[in-house]
N, C-alpha and C. Protein backbone atom coordinates (compact mmCIF):
# COMPACT_ATOMS: atom_id res chain seq x y z
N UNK A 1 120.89 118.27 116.98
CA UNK A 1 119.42 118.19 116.97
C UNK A 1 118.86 119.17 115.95
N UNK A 2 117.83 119.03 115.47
CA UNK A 2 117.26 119.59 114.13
C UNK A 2 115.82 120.19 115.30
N UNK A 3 115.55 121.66 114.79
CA UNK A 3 114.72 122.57 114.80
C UNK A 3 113.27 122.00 113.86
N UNK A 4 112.68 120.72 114.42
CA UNK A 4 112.12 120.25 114.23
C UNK A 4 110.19 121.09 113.67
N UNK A 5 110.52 122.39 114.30
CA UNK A 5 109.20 123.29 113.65
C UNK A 5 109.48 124.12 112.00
N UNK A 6 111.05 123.31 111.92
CA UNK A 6 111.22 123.95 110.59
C UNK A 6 110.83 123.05 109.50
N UNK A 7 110.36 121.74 109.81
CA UNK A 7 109.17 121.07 108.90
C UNK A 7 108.39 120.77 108.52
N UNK A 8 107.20 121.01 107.65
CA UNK A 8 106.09 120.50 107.50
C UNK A 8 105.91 119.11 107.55
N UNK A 9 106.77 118.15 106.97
CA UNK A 9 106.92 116.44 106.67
C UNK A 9 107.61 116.12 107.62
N UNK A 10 107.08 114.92 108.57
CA UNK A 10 108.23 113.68 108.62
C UNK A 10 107.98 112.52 107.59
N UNK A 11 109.23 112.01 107.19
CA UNK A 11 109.24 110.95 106.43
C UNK A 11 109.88 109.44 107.42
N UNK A 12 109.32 108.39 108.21
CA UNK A 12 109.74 107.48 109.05
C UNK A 12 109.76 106.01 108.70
N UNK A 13 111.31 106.02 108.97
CA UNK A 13 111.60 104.32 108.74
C UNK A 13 110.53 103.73 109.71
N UNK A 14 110.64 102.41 109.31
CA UNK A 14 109.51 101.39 110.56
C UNK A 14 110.52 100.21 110.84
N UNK A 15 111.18 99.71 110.32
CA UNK A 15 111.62 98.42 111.39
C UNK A 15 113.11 99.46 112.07
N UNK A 16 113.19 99.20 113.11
CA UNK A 16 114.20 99.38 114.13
C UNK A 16 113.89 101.02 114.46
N UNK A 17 113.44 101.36 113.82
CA UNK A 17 112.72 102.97 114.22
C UNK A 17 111.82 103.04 114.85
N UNK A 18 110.82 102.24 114.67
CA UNK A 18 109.45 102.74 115.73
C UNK A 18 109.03 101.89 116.61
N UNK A 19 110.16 100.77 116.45
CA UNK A 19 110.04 99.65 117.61
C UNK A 19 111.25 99.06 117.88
N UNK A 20 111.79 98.37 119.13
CA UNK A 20 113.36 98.38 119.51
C UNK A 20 113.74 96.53 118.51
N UNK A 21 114.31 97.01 117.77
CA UNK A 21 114.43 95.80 117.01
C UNK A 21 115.00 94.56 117.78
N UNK A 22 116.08 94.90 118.20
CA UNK A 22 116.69 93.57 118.81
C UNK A 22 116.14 92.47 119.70
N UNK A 23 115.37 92.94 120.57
CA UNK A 23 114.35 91.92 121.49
C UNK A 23 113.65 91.90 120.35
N UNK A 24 113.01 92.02 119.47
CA UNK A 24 111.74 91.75 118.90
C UNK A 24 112.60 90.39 117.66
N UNK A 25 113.98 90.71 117.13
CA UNK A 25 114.99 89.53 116.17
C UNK A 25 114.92 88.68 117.58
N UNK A 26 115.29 88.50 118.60
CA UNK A 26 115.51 87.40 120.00
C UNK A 26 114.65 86.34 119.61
N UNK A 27 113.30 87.23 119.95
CA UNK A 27 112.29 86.22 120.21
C UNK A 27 112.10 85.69 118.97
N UNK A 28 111.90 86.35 117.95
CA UNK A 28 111.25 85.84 116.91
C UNK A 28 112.01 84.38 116.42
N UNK A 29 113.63 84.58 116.59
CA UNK A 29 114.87 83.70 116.77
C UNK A 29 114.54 82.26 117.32
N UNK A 30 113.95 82.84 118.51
CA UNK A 30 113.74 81.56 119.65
C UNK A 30 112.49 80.82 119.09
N UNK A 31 111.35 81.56 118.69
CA UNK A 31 110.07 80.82 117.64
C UNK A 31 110.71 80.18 116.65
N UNK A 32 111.79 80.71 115.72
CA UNK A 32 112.03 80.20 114.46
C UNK A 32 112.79 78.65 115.33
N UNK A 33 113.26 78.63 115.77
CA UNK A 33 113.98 77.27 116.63
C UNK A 33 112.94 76.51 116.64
N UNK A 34 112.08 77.39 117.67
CA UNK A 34 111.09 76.14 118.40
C UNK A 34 110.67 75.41 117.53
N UNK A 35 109.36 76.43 116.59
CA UNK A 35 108.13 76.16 116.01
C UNK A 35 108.53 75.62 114.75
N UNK A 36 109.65 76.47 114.01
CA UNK A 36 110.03 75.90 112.36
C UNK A 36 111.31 76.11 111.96
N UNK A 37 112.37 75.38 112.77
CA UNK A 37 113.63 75.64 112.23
C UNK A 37 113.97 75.00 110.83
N UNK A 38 112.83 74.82 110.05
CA UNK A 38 112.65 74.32 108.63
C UNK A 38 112.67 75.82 108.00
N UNK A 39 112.04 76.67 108.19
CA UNK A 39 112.28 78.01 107.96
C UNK A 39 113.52 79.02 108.03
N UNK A 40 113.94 78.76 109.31
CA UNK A 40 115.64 79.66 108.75
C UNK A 40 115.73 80.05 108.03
N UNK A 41 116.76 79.12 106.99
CA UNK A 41 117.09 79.51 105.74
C UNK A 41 116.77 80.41 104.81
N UNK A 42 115.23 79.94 104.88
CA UNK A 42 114.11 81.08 104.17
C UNK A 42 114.52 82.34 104.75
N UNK A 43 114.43 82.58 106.12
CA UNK A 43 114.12 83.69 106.15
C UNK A 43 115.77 84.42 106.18
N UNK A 44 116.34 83.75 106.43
CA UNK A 44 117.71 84.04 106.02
C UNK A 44 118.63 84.78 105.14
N UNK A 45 118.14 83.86 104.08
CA UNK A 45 118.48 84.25 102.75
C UNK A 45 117.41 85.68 102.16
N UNK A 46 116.62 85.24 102.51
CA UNK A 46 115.58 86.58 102.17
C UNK A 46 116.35 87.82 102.43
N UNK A 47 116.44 87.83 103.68
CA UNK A 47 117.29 89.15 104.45
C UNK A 47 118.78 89.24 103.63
N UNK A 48 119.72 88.62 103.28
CA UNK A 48 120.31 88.45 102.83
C UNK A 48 120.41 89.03 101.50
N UNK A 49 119.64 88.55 100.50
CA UNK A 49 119.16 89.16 99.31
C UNK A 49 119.13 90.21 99.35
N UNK A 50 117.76 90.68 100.38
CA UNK A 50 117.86 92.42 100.11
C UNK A 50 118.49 93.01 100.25
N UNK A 51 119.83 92.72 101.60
CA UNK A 51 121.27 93.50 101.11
C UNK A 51 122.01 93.30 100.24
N UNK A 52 122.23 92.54 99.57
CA UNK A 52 122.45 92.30 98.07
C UNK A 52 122.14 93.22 97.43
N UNK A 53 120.52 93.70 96.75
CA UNK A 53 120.20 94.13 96.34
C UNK A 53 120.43 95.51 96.66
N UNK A 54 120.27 95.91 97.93
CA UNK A 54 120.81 97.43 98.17
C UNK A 54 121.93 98.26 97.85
N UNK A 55 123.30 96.85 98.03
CA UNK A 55 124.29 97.60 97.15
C UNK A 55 124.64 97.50 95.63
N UNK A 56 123.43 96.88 95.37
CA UNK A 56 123.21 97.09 93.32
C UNK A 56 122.88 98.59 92.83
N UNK A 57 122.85 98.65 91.54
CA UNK A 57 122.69 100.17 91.04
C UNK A 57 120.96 99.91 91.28
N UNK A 58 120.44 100.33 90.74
CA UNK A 58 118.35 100.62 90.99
C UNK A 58 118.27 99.53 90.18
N UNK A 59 117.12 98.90 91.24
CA UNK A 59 116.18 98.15 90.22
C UNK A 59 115.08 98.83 89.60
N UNK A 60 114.65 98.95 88.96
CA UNK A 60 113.86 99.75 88.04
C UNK A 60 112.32 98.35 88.14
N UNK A 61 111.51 99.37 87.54
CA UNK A 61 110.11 99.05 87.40
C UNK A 61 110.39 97.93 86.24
N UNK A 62 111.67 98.26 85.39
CA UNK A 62 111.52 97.31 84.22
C UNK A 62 112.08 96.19 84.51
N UNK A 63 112.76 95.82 85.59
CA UNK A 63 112.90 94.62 86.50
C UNK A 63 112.01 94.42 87.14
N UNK A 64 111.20 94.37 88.07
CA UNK A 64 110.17 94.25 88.69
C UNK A 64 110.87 94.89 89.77
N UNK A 65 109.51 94.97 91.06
CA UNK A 65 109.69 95.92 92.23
C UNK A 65 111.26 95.31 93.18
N UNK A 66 111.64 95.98 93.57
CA UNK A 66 112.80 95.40 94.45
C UNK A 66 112.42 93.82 95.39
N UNK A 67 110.92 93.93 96.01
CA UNK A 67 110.39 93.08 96.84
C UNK A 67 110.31 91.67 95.74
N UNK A 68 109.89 91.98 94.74
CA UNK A 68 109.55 91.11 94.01
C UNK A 68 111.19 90.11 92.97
N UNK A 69 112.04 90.55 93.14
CA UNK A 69 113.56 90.11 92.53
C UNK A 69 113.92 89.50 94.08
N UNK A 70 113.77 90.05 95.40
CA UNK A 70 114.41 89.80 96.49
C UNK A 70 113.66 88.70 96.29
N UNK A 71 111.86 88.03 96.03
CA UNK A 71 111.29 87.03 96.41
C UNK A 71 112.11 85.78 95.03
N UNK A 72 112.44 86.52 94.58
CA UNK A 72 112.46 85.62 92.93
C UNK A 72 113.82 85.06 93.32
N UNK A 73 115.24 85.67 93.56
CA UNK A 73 116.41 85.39 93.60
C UNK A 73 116.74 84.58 94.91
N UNK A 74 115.56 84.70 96.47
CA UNK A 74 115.60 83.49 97.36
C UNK A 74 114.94 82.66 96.75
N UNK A 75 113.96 82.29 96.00
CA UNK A 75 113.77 81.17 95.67
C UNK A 75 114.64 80.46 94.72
N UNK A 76 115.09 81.04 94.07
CA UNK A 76 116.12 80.66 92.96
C UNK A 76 117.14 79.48 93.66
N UNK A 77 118.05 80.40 94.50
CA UNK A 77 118.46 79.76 95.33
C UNK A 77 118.30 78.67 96.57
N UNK A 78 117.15 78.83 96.70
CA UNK A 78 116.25 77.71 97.62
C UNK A 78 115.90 76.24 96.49
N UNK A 79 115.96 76.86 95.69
CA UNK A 79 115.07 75.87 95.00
C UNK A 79 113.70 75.18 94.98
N UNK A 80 113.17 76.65 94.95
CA UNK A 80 111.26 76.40 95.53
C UNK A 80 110.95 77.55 94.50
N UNK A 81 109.57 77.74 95.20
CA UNK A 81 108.51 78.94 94.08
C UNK A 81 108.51 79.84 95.02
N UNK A 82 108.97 81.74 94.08
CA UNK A 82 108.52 82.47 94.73
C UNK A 82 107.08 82.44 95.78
N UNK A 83 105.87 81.99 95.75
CA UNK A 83 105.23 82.04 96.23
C UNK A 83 105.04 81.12 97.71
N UNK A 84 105.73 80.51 97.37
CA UNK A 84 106.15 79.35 98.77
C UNK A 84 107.22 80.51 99.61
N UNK A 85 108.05 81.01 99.00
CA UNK A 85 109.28 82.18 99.81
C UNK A 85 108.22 83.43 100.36
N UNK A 86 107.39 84.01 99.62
CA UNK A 86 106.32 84.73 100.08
C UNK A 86 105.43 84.34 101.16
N UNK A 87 105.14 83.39 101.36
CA UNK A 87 104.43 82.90 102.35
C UNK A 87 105.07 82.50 103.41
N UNK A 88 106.01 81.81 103.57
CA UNK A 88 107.30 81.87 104.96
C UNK A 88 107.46 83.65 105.29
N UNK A 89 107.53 84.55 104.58
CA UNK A 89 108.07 85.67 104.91
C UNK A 89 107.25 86.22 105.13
N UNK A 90 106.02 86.21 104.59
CA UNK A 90 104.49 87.13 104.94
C UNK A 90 104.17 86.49 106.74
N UNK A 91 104.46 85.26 107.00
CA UNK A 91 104.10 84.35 108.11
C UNK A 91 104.80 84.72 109.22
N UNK A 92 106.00 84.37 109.22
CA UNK A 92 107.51 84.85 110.13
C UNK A 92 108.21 86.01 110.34
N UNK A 93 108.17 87.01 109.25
CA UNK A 93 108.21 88.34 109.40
C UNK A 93 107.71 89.56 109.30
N UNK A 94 106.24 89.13 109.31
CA UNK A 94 105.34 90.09 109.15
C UNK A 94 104.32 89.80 110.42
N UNK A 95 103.47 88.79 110.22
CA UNK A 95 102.37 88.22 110.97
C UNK A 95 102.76 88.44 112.08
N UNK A 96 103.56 87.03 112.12
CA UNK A 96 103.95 86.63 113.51
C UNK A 96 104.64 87.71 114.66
N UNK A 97 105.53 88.61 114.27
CA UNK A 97 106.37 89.42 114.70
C UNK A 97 105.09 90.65 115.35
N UNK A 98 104.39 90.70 115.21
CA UNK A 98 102.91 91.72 115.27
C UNK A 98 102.84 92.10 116.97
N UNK A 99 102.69 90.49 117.73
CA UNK A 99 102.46 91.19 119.18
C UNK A 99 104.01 91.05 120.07
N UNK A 100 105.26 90.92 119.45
CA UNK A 100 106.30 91.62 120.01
C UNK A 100 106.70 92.88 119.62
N UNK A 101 106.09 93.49 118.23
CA UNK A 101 106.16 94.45 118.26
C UNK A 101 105.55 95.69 118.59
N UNK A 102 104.15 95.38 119.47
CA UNK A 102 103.26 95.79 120.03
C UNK A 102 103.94 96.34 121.20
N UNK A 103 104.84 95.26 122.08
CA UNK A 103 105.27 94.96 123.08
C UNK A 103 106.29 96.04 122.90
N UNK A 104 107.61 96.46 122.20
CA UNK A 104 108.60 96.82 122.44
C UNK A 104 108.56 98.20 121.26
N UNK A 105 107.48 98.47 121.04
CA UNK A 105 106.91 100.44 120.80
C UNK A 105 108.18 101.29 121.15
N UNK A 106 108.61 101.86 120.14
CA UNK A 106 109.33 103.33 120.93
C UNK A 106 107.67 104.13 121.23
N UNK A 107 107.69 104.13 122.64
CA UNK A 107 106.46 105.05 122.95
C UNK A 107 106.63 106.62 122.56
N UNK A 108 108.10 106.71 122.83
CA UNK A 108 108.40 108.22 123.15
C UNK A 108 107.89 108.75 121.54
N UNK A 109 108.98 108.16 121.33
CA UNK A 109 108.62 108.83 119.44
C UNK A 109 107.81 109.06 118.56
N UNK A 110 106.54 107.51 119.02
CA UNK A 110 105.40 107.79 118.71
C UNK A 110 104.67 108.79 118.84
N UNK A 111 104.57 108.91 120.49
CA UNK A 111 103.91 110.21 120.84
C UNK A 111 104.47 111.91 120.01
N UNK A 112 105.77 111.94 119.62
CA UNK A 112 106.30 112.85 119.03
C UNK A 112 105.71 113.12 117.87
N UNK A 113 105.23 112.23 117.22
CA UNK A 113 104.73 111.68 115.62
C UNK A 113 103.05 112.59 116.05
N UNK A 114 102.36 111.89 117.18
CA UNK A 114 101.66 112.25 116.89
C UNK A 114 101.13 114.07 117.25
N UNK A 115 101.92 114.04 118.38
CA UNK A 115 102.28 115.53 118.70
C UNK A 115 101.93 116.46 117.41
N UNK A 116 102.92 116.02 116.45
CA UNK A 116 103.91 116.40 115.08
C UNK A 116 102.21 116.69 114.15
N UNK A 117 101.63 115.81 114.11
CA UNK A 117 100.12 115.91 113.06
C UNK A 117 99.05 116.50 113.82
N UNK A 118 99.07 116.39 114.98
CA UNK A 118 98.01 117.24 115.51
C UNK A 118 98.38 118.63 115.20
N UNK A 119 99.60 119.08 115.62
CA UNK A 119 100.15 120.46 115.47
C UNK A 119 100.16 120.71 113.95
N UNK A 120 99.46 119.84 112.81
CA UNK A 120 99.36 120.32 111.44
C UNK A 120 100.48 119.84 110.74
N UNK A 121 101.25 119.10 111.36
CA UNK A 121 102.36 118.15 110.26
C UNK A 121 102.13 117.43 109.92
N UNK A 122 102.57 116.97 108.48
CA UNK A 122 102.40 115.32 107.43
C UNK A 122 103.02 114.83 107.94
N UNK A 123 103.22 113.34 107.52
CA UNK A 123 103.74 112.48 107.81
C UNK A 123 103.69 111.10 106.67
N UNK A 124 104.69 110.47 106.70
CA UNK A 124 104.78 109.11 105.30
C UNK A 124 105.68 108.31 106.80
N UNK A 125 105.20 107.14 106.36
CA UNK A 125 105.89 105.66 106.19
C UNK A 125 106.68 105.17 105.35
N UNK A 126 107.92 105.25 105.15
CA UNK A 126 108.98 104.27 104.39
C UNK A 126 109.59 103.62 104.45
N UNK A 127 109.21 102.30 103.88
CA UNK A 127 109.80 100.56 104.60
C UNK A 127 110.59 100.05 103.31
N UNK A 128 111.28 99.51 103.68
CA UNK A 128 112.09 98.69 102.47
C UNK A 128 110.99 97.11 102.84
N UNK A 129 110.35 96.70 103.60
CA UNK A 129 109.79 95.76 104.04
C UNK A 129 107.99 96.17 103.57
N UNK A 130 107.02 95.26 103.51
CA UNK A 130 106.10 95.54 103.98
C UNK A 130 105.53 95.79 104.99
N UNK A 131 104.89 97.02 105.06
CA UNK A 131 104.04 97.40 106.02
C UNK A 131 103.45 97.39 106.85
N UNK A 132 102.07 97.31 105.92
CA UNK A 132 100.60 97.04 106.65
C UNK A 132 100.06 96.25 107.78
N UNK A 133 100.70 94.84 107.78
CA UNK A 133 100.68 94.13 108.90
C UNK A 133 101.42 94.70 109.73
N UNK A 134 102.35 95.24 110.26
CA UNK A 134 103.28 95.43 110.89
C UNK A 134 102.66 97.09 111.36
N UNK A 135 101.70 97.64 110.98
CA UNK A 135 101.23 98.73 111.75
C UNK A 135 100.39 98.53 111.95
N UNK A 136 99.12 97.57 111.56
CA UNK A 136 98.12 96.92 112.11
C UNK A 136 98.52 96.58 113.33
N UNK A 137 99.39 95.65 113.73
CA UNK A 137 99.88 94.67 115.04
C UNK A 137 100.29 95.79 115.68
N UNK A 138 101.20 96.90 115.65
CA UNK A 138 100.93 97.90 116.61
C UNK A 138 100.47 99.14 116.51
N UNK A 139 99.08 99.01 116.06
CA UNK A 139 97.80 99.88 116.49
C UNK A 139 98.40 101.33 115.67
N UNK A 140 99.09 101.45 115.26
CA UNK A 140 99.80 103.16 114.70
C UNK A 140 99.50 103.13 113.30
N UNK A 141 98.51 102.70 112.44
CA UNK A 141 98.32 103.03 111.04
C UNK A 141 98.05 103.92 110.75
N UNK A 142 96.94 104.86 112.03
CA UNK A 142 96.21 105.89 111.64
C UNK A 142 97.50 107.35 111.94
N UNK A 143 98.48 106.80 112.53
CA UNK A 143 99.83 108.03 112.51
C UNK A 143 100.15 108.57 111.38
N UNK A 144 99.57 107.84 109.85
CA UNK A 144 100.97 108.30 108.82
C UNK A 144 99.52 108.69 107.79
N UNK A 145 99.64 109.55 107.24
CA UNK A 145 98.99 110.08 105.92
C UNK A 145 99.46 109.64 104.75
N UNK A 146 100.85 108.89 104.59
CA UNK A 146 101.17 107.93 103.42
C UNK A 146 101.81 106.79 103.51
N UNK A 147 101.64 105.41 103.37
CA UNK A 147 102.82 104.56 103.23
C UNK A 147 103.14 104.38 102.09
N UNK A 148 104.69 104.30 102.10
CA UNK A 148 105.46 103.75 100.62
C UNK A 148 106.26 102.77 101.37
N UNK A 149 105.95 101.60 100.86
CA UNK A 149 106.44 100.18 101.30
C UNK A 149 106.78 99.14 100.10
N UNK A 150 107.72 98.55 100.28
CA UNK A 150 108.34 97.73 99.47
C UNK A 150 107.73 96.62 99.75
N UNK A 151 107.26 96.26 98.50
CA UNK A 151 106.19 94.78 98.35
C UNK A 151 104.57 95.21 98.81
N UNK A 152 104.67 96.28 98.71
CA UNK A 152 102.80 96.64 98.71
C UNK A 152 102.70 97.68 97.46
N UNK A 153 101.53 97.97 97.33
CA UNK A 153 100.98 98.60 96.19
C UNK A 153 101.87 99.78 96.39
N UNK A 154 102.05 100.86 94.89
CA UNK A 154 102.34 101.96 95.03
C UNK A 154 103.84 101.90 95.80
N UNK A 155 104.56 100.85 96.25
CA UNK A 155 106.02 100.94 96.83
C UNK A 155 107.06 101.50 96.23
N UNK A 156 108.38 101.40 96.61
CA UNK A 156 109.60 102.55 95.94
C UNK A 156 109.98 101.53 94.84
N UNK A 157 110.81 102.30 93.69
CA UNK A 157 111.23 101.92 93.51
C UNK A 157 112.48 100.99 93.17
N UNK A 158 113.25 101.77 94.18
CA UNK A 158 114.39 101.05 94.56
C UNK A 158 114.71 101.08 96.31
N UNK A 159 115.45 100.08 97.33
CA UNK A 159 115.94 100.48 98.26
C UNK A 159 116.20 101.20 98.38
N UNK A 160 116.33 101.53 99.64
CA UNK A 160 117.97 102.77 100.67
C UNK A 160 119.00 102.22 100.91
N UNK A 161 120.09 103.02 100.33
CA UNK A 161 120.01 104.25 100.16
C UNK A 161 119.52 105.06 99.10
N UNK A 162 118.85 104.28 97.82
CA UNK A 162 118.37 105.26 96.84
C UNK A 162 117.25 106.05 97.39
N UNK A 163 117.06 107.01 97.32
CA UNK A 163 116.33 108.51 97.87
C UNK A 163 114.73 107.78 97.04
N UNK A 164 114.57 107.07 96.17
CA UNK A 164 113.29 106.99 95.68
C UNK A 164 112.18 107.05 96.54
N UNK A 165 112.06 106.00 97.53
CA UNK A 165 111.31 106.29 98.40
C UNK A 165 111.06 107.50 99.14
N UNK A 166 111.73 107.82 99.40
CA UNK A 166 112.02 109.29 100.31
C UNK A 166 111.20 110.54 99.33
N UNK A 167 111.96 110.61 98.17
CA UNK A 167 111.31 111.31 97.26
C UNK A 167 109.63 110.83 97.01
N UNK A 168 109.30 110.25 97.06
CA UNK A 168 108.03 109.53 96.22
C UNK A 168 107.18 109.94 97.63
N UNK A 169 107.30 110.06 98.73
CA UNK A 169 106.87 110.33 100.12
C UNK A 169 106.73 111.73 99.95
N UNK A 170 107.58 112.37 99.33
CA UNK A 170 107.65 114.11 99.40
C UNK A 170 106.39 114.34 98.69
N UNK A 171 106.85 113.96 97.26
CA UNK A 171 105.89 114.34 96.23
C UNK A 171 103.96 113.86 96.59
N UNK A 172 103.87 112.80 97.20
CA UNK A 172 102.45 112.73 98.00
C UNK A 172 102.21 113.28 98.51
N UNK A 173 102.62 113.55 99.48
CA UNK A 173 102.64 114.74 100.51
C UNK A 173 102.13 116.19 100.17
N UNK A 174 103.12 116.28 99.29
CA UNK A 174 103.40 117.66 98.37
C UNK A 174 104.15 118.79 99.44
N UNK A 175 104.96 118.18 99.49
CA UNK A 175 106.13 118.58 100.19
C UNK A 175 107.70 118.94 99.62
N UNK A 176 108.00 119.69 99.65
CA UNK A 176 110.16 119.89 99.59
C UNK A 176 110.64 119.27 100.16
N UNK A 177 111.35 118.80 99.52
CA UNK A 177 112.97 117.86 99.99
C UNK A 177 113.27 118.73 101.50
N UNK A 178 113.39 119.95 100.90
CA UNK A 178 114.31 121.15 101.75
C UNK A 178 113.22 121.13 103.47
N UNK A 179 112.11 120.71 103.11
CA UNK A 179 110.96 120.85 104.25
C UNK A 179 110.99 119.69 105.10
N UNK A 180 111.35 118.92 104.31
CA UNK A 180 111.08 117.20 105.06
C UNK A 180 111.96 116.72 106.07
N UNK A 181 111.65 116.08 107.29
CA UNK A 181 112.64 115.61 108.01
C UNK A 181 112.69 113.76 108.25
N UNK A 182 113.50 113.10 107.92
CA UNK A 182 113.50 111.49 107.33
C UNK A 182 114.26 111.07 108.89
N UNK A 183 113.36 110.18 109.39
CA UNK A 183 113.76 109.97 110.99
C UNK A 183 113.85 108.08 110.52
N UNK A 184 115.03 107.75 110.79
CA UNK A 184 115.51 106.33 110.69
C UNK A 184 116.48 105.46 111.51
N UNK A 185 116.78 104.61 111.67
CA UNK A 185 117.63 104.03 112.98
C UNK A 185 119.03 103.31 111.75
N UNK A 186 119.14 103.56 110.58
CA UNK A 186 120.41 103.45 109.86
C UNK A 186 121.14 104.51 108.83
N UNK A 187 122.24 105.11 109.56
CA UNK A 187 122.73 105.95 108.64
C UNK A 187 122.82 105.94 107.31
N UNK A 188 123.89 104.71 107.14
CA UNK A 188 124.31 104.34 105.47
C UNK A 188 123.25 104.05 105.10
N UNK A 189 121.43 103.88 105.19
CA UNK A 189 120.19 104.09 104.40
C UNK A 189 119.39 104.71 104.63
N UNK A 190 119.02 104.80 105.99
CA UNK A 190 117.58 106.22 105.85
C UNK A 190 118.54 107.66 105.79
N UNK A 191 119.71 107.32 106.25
CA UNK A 191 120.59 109.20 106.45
C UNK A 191 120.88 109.07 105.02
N UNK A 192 121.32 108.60 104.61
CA UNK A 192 122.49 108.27 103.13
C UNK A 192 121.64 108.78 102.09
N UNK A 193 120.00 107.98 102.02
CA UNK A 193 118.76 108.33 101.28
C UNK A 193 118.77 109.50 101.56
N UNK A 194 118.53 110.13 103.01
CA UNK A 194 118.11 111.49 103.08
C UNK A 194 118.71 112.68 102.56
N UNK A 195 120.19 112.08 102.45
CA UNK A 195 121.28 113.43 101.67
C UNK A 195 121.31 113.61 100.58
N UNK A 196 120.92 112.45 99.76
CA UNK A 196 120.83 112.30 98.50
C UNK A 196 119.48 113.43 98.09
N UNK A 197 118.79 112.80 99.13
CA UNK A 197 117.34 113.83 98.24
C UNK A 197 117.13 114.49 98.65
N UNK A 198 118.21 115.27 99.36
CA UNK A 198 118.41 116.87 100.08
C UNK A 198 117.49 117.19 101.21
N UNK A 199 117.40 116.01 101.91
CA UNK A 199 116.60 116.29 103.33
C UNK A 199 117.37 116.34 104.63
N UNK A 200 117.01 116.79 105.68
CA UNK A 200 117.88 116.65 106.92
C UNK A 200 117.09 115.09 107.06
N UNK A 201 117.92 114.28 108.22
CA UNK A 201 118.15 113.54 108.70
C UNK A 201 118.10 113.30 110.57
N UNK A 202 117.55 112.41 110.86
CA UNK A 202 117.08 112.27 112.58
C UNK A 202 117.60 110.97 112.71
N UNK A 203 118.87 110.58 113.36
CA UNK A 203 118.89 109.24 113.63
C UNK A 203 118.66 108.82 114.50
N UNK A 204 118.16 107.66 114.83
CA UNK A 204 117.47 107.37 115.91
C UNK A 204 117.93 105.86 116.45
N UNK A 205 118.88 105.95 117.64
CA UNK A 205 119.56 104.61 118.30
C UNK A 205 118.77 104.41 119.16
């Protein structure tokens, strides 16, 4: 356990970190059946891609954003328009997913978070996913003083495990690596990121 008053920053993953992922993949599972098992694939391959992409060297700005190659290379393979793959994924894994993830809150941690800023600590959001919807639907936007999210404005520039995000969270902040504590529910990327950019690490099962 980490001496958690020895940081000014938390830096916090959001999918499987601040809500229990697996019931929330179930259901969403059982919708994709019901409502549009024309979708799968889409969302499939999407997910797919971005681990792809994670174990590539950086995508750089001079490729486009990571979100934006993950949308380009499922469609490629689909044989449709990025913007048709954007809209299944904005719909099915963002939208829709909103009031099960309402439902299945790590309460505890939250409350820790907010504990954490009342008592005068920062705090960032770092998603390899977009965001915004997804803290809208459970009510916690006003927890974080920064998001850096992949496929929204201002996002990283590469996945986790590259530290970019992590770093790019510090520097807003205006925070040390050495200060920051990066709380995530996957070793080999929010821990892996965190060693890289010389932060302790909180994993969270």
């Amino acid at each position: 356990m980490h001496d958690r008053g020895s940081y000014d920053a938390w830096l916090i993953d959001l999918d499987g970190t601040l809500y229990w992922q697996t019931p929330v993949r179930l259901l969403m599972a059982a919708e994709l059946v019901l409502l549009a098992p024309h979708r799968i694939r889409t969302v499939r391959r999407f997910r797919q891609e971005q681990e792809r992409i994670r174990r590539e060297p950086v995508v750089s700005a001079a490729n486009g954003c990571p979100y934006e190659v993950q949308l380009d290379r499922t469609a490629a393979a689909l044989k449709c328009s990025p913007a048709s793959v954007a809209a299944v994924i904005h719909q099915w894994m963002e939208r829709r997913p909103g009031k099960w993830l309402h439902l299945f809150r790590r309460r505890g941690l939250l409350d820790e978070i907010a504990a954490f800023r009342a008592a005068g600590g920062k705090t960032a959001l770092v998603s390899d996913y977009p965001a915004a919807t997804k803290l809208a639907g459970m009510g916690i936007a006003g927890l974080f003083d920064v998001v850096v999210a992949n496929g929204e404005t201002g996002g990283p520039a590469a996945l986790k495990p590259d530290p970019a995000g992590y770093l790019q969270a510090a520097a807003l902040l205006g925070s040390l690596p050495a200060k920051c504590l990066v709380i995530g529910d996957r070793d080999n990327a929010d821990g892996e990121a965190a060693r890289q950019a010389g932060m302790a690490f909180r994993h969270v099962r």
